[in-house]
Protein backbone atom coordinates (compact mmCIF):
# COMPACT_ATOMS: atom_id res chain seq x y z
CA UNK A 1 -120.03 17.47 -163.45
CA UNK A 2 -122.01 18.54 -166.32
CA UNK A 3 -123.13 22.09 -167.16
CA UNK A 4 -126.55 23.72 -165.83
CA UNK A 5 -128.91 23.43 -169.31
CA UNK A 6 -129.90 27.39 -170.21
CA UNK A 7 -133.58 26.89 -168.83
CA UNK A 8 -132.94 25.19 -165.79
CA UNK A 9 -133.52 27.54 -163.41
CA UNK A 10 -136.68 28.30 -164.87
CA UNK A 11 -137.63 24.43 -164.45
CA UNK A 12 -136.30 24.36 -161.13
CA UNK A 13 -138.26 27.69 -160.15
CA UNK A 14 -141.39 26.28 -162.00
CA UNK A 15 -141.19 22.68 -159.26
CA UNK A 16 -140.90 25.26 -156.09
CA UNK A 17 -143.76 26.87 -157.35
CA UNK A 18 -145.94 24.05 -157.65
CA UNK A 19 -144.77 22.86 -153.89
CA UNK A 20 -141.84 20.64 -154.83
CA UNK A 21 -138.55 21.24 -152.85
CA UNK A 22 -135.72 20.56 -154.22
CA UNK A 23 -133.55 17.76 -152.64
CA UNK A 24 -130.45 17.84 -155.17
CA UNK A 25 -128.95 19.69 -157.80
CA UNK A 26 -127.71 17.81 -159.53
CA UNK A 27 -128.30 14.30 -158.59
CA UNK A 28 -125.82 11.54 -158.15
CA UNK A 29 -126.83 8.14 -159.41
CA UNK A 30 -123.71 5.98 -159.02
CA UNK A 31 -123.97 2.55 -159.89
CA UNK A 32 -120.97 0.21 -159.57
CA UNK A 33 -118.03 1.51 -160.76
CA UNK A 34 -120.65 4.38 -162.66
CA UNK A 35 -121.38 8.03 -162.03
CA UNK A 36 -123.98 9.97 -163.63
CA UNK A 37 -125.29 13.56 -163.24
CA UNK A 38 -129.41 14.28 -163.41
CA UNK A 39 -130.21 17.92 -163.22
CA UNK A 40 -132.26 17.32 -160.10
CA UNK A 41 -133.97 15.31 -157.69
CA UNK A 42 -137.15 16.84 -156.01
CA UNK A 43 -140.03 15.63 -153.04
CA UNK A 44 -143.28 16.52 -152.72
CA UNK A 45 -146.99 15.70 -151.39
CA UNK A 46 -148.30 14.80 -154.42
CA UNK A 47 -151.70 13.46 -153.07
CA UNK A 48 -153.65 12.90 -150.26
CA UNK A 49 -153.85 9.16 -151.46
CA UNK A 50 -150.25 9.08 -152.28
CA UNK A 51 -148.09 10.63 -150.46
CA UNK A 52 -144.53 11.67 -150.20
CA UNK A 53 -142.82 11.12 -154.25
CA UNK A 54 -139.68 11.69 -155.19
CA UNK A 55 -138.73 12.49 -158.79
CA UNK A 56 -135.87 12.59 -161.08
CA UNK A 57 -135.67 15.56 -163.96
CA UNK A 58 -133.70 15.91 -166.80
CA UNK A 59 -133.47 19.23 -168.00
CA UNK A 60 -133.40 19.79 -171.81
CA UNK A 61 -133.56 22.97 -173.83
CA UNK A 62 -133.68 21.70 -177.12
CA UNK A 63 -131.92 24.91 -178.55
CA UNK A 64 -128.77 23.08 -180.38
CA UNK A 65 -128.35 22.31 -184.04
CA UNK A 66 -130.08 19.14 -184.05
CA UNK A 67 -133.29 18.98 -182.53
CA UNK A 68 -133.14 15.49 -183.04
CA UNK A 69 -129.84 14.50 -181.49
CA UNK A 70 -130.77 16.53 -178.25
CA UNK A 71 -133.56 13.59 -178.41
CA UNK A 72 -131.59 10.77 -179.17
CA UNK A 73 -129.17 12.19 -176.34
CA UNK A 74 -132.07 12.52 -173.62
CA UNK A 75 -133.60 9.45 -174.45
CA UNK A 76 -130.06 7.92 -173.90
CA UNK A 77 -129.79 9.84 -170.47
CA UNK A 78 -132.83 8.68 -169.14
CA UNK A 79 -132.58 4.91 -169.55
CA UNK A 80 -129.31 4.92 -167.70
CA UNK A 81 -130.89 6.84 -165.12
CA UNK A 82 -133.90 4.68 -164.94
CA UNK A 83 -131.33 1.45 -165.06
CA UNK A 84 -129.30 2.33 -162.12
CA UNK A 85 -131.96 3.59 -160.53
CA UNK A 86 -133.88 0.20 -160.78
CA UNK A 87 -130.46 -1.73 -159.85
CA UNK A 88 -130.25 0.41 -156.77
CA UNK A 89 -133.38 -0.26 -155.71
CA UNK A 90 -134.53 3.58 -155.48
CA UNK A 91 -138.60 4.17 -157.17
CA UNK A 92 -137.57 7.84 -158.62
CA UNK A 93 -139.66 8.10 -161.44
CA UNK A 94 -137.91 9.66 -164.00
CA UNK A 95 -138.91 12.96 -165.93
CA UNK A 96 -137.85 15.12 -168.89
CA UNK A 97 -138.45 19.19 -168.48
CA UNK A 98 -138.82 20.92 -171.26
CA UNK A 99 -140.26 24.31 -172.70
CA UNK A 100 -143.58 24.95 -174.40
CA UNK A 101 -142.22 26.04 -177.50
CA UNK A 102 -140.35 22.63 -178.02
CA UNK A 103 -143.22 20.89 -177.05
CA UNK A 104 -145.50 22.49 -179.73
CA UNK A 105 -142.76 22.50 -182.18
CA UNK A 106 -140.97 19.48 -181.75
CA UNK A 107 -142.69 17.15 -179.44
CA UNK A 108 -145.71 16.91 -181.36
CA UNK A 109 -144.59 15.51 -184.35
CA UNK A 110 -146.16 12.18 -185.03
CA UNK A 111 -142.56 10.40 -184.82
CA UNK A 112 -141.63 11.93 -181.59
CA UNK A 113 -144.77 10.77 -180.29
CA UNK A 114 -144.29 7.50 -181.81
CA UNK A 115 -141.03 7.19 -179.79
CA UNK A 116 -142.46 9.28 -176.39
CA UNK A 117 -145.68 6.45 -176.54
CA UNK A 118 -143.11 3.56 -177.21
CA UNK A 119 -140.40 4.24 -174.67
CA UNK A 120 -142.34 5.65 -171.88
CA UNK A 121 -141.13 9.73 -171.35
CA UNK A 122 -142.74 11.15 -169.21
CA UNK A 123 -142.54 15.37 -169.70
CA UNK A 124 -142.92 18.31 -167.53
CA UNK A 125 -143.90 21.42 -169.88
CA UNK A 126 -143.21 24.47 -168.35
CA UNK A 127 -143.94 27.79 -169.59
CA UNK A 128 -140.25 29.42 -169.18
CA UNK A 129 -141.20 32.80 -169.12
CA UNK A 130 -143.48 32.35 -166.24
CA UNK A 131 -141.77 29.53 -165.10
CA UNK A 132 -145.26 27.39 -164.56
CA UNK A 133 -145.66 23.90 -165.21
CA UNK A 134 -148.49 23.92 -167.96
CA UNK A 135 -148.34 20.19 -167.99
CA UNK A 136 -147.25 16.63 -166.39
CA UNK A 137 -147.24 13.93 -169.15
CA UNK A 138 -146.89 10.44 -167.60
């Protein structure tokens, strides 16, 4: 089993806040002979006219060397989650949660975008040091 990312508690506190309880952390996905470990798996009322969700969130800090291979690492991550996911049947829509800072700094870059508008990432942005979600980004 993986190690906890440095901010996810802060993510994790940020979902309670907002009304989201948290149903596993981490979260299995197996798939055949496959196991993989998302941070967590959360439910939640997330409108009158829609009901009960369920997500999936990957937790990234973004505070390694490469700013970019934490990106090219999530981005991995999430299509296998979304992949067995799909296989298995389960509609978990898949998120990334991530800090403001990185957001600003990082995300923003025309070439991330480029990539977040071309694959599909969906963000939380959370403000980590009052662990609030500032943003959803489907």
């Amino acid at each position: 089993m993986p190690a906890k990312d440095v901010h996810h508690d802060a993510i994790k506190s940020a979902l309670i806040k907002e009304g989201w309880i948290i149903l596993d952390d981490p979260y299995t996905i197996k798939y055949k002979q496959f196991r993989v470990f998302a941070d967590l798996r959360a439910g939640g009322l997330v409108a009158a006219e829609r009901g009960h969700q369920q997500i999936v969130v990957e937790i990234k800090s973004f505070q390694g060397f490469s700013p970019m291979r934490e990106f090219e690492t999530a981005l991995g991550q999430l299509t296998i989650y979304r992949v067995f996911l799909k296989k298995r049947q389960l509609d978990l829509k898949v998120y990334l949660g991530i800090g403001k800072e990185i957001h600003q700094d990082f995300f923003q870059q025309p070439a991330i975008q480029a990539v977040l508008d071309e694959v599909g990432v969906p963000l939380i942005i959370v403000d980590l040091e009052t662990e609030t979600i500032i943003r959803w980004i489907d």
